[in-house]
C-alpha atoms as a PDB file:
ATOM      1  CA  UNK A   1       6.061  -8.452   3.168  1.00  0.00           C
ATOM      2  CA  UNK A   2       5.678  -6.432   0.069  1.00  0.00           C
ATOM      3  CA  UNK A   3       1.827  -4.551  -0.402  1.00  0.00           C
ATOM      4  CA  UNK A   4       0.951  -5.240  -4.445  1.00  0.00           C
ATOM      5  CA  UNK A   5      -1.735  -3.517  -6.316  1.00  0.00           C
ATOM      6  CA  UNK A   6      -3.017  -4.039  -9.483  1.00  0.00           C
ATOM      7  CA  UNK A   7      -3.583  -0.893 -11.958  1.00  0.00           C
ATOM      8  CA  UNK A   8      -7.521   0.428 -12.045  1.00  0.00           C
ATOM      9  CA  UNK A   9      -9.282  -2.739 -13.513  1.00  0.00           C
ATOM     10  CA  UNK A  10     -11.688  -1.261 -17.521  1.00  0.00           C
ATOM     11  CA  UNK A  11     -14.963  -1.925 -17.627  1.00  0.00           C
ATOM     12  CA  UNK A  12     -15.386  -5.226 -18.530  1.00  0.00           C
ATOM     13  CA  UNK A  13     -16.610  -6.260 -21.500  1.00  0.00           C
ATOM     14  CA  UNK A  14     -20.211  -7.559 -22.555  1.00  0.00           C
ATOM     15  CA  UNK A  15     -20.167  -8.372 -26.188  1.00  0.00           C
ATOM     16  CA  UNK A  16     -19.424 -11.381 -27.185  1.00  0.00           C
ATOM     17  CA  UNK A  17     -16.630 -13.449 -28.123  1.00  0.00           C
ATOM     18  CA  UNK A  18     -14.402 -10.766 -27.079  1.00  0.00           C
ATOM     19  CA  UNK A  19     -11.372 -11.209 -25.214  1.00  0.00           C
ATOM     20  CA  UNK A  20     -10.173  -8.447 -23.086  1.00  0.00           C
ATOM     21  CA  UNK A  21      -6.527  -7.964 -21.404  1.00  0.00           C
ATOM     22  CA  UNK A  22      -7.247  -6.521 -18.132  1.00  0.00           C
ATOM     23  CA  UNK A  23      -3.620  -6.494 -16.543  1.00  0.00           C
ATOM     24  CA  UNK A  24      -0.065  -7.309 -18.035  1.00  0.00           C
ATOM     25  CA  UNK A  25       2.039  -7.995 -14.806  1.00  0.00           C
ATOM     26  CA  UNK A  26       5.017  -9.650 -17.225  1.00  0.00           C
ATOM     27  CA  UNK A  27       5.022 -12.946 -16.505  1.00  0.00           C
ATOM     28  CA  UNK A  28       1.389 -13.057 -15.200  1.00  0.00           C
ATOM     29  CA  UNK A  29      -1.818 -11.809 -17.348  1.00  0.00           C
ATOM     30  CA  UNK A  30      -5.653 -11.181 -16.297  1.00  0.00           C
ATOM     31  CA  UNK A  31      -8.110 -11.068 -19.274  1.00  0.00           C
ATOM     32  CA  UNK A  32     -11.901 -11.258 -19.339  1.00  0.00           C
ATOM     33  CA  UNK A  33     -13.492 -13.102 -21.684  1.00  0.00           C
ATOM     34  CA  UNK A  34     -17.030 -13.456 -23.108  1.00  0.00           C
ATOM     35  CA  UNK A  35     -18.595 -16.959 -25.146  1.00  0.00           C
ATOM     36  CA  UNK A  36     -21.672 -17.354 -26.676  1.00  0.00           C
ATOM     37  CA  UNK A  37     -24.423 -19.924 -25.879  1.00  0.00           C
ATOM     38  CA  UNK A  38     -22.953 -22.860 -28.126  1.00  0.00           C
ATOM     39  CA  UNK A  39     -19.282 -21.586 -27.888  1.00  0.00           C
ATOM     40  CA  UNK A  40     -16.380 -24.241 -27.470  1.00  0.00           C
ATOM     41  CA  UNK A  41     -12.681 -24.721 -26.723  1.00  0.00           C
ATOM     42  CA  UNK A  42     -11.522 -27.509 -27.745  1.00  0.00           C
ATOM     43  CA  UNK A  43      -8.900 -29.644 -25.592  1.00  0.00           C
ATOM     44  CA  UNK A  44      -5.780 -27.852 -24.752  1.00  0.00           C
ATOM     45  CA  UNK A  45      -3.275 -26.603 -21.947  1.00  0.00           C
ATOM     46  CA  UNK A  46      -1.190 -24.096 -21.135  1.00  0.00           C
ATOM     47  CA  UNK A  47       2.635 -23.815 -19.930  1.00  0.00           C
ATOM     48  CA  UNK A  48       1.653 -22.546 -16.459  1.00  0.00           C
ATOM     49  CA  UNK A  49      -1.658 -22.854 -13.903  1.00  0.00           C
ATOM     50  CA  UNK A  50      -4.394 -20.823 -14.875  1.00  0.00           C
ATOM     51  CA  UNK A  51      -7.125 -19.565 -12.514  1.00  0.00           C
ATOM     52  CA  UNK A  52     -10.632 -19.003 -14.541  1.00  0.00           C
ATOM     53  CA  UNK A  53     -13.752 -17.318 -12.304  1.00  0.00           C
ATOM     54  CA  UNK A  54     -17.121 -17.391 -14.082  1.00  0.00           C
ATOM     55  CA  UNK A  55     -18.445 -13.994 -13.697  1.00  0.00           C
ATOM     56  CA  UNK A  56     -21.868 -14.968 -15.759  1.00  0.00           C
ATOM     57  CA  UNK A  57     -24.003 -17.450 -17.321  1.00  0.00           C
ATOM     58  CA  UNK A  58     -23.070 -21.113 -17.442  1.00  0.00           C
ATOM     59  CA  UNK A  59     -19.921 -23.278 -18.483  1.00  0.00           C
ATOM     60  CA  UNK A  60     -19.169 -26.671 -18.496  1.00  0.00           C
ATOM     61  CA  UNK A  61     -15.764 -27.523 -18.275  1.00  0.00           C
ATOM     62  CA  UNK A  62     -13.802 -30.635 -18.670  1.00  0.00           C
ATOM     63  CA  UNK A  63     -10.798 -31.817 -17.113  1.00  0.00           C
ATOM     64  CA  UNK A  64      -8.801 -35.459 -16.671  1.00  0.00           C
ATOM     65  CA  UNK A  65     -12.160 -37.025 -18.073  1.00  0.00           C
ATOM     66  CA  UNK A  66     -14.884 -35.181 -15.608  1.00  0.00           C
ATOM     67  CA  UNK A  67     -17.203 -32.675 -16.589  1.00  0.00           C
ATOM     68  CA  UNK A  68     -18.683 -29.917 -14.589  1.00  0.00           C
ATOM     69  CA  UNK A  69     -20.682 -26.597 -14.735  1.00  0.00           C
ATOM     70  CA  UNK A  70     -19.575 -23.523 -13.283  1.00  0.00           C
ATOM     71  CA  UNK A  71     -21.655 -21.026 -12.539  1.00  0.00           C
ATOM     72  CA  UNK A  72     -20.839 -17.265 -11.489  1.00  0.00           C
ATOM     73  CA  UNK A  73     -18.576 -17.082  -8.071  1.00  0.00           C
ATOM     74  CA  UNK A  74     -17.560 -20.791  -8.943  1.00  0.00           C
ATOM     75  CA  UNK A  75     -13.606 -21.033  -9.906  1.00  0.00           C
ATOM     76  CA  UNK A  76     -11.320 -23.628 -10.675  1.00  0.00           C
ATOM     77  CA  UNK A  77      -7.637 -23.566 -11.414  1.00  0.00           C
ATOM     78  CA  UNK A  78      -5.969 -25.775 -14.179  1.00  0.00           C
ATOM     79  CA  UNK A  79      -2.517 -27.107 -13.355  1.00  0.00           C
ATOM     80  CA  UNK A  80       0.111 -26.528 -15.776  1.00  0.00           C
ATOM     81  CA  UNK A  81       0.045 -29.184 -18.866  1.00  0.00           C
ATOM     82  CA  UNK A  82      -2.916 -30.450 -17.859  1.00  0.00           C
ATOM     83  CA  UNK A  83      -5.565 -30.755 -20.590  1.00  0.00           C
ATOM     84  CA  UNK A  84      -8.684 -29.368 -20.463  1.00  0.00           C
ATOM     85  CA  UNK A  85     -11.662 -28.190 -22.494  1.00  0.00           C
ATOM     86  CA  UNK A  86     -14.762 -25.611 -21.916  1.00  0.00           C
ATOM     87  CA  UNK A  87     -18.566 -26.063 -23.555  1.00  0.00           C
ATOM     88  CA  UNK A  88     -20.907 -22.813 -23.032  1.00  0.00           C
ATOM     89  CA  UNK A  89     -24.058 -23.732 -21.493  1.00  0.00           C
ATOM     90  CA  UNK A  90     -26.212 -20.080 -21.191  1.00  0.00           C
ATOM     91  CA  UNK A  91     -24.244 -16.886 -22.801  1.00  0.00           C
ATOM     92  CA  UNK A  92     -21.038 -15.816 -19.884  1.00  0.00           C
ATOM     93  CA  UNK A  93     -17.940 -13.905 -18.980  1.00  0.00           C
ATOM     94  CA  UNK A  94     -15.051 -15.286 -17.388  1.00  0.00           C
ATOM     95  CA  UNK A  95     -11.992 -14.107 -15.385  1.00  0.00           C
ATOM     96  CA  UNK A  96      -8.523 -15.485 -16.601  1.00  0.00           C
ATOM     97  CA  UNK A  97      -5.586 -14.758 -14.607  1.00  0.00           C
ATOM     98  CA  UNK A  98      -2.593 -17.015 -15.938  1.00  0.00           C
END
């Protein structure tokens, strides 16, 4: 077995609309990221599974046709290629590691 750490994690950010690398592991990265009340992203995917953990406020996100809200402490991961799309409920911050 092999003990990882991860480097001292920044304060994370509160403004909004910002985007914030946290880690660079190579072939793995951890941002936080803020949205607006209102904010969108549109349907997409990504090349690899992606983890997202709401740290604030409200999302709703939508995957293979089903829509739910996150909340903070609620997490869902999106399997590689599959397309999915996020609608910001109440102003939040999210936890990307992908």
């Amino acid at each position: 077995m092999v003990k990882n750490s991860l480097p001292a994690i920044p304060h994370l950010p509160t403004d909004k609309a910002a985007m914030t690398l946290l880690t660079d592991l190579g072939d793995r990265k951890a941002y936080c990221k803020t949205f607006r009340t209102g904010d969108r992203m549109p349907p997409h995917h990504a090349n690899s599974d992606v983890f997202v953990l709401v740290l604030d406020g409200q999302i709703d996100i939508t995957m293979a046709d089903e829509t739910l809200r996150f909340q903070p402490g609620e997490w869902v991961v999106f399997p590689a290629l599959l397309t999915h799309a996020l609608d910001c409920v109440a102003d939040a911050r999210v936890l990307i590691f992908r």
